[in-house]
Structures are given as structure tokens and as C-alpha cells.
Protein backbone atom coordinates (compact mmCIF):
# COMPACT_ATOMS: atom_id res chain seq x y z
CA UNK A 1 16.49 8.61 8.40
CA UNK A 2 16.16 9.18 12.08
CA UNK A 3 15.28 7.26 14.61
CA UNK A 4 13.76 4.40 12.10
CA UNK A 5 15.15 0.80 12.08
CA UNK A 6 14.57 -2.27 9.88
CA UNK A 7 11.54 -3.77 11.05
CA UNK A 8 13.82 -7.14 10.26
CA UNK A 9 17.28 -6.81 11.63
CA UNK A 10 16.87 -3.45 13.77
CA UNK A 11 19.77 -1.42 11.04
CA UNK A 12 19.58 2.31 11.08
CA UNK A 13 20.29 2.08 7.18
CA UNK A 14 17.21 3.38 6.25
CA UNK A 15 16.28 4.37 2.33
CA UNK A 16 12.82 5.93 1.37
CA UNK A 17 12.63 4.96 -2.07
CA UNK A 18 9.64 5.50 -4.25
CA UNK A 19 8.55 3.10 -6.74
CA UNK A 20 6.01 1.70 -8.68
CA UNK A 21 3.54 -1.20 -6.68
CA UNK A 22 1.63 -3.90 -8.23
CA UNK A 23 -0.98 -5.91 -6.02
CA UNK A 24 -3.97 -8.17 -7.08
CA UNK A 25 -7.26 -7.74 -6.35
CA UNK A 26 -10.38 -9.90 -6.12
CA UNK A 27 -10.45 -13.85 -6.80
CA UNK A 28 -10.25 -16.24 -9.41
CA UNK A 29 -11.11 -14.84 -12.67
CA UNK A 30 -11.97 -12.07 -11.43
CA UNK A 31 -8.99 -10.70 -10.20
CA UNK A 32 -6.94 -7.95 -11.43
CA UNK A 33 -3.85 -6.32 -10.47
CA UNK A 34 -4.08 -2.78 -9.61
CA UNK A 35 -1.02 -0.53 -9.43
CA UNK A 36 0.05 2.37 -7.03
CA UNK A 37 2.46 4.61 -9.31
CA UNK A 38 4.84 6.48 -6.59
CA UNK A 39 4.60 4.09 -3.17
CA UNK A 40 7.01 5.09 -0.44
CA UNK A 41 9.07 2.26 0.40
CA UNK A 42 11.74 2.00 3.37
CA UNK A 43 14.66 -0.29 2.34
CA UNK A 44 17.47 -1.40 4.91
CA UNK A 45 20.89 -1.51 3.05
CA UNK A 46 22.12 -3.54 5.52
CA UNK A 47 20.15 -6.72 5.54
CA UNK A 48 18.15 -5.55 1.57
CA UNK A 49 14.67 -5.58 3.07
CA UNK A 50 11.84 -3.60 2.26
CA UNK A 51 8.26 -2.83 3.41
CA UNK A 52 5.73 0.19 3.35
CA UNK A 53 3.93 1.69 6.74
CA UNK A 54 0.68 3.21 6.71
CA UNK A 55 0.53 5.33 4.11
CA UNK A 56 1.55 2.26 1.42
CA UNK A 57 -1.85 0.99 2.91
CA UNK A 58 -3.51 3.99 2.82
CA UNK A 59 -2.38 4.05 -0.88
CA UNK A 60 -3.20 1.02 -1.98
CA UNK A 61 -6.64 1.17 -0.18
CA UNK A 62 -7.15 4.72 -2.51
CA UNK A 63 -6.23 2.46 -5.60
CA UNK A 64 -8.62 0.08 -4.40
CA UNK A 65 -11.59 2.30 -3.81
CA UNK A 66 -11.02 4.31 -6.92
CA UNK A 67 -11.34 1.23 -9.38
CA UNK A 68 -14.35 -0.25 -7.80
CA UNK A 69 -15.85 3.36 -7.91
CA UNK A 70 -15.16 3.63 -11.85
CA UNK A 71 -16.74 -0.26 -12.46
CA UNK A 72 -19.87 0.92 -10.11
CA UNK A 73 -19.26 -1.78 -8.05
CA UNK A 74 -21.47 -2.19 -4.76
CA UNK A 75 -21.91 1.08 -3.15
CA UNK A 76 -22.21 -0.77 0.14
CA UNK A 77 -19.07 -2.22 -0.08
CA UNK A 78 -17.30 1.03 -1.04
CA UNK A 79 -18.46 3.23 1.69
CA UNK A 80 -17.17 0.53 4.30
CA UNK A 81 -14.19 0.53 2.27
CA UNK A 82 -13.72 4.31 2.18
CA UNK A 83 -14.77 3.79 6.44
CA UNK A 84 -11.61 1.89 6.96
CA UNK A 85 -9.58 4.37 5.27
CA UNK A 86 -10.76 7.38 7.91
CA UNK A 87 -8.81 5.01 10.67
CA UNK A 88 -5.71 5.47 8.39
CA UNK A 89 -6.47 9.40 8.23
């Protein structure tokens, strides 16, 4: 990939990999872990790091906003929810 380096030891051997994400949301017994199905991930061969950019947040923050949307959660807390994802846009 060009011009991108590992965040972690500055490599230019850069994978985009796609790949299922798990991530919990919410506290105590409440929480619940909510999965992204096809996350863009960059992996450095050289050191075996990995990490997402924006759009893994921007994903996750979809995945987020959709499951609170199907257990009518707070509508408040939605549309500042779906407000931080227009900074992502």
C-alpha cells in the first residue's frame, strides 16, 4: 500500500485485510457484544500489528446505532450518536 506505515514501527509492509470484529457494548449486565462482519484492518508484516482508521470507527459506530435503533432505545441518545458519525462522513 502506498505511502502508509505501521502506526507502531513506521514498516511500509502494509496488508488491508478484512475480517470479522467483535466489541462490547454497554456495562455490567447489560452489555453485549456487537459484531462488524467485513472491518478493514491494516496489518504490518513486519512487526504483526494491526489497527483500523476511520472507517473501522465509522463502522462500528453504524453497528452501534443500528442495535440501539432495533431495541428503541433513547431517541435522544441516538440522534447524538448518529451526530458524531456526520464528523466521520
Amino acid at each position: 500500500m502506498s505511502n502508509l506505515h505501521c502506526i507502531y514501527c513506521a514498516s511500509a509492509a502494509i496488508q488491508l485485510r478484512h475480517e470479522e470484529d467483535r466489541f462490547l457494548y454497554g456495562l455490567g449486565p447489560e452489555q453485549i457484544e456487537l459484531v462488524v462482519p467485513d472491518m478493514p484492518v491494516f496489518f504490518c508484516t513486519s512487526c504483526g500489528e494491526g489497527w483500523t482508521d476511520w472507517t473501522g470507527e465509522l463502522l462500528r459506530l453504524d453497528v452501534t446505532i443500528a442495535y440501539l435503533k432495533s431495541v428503541d432505545a433513547d431517541q435522544n441518545y441516538i440522534r447524538t450518536l448518529e451526530k458524531e458519525r456526520e464528523i466521520y462522513v
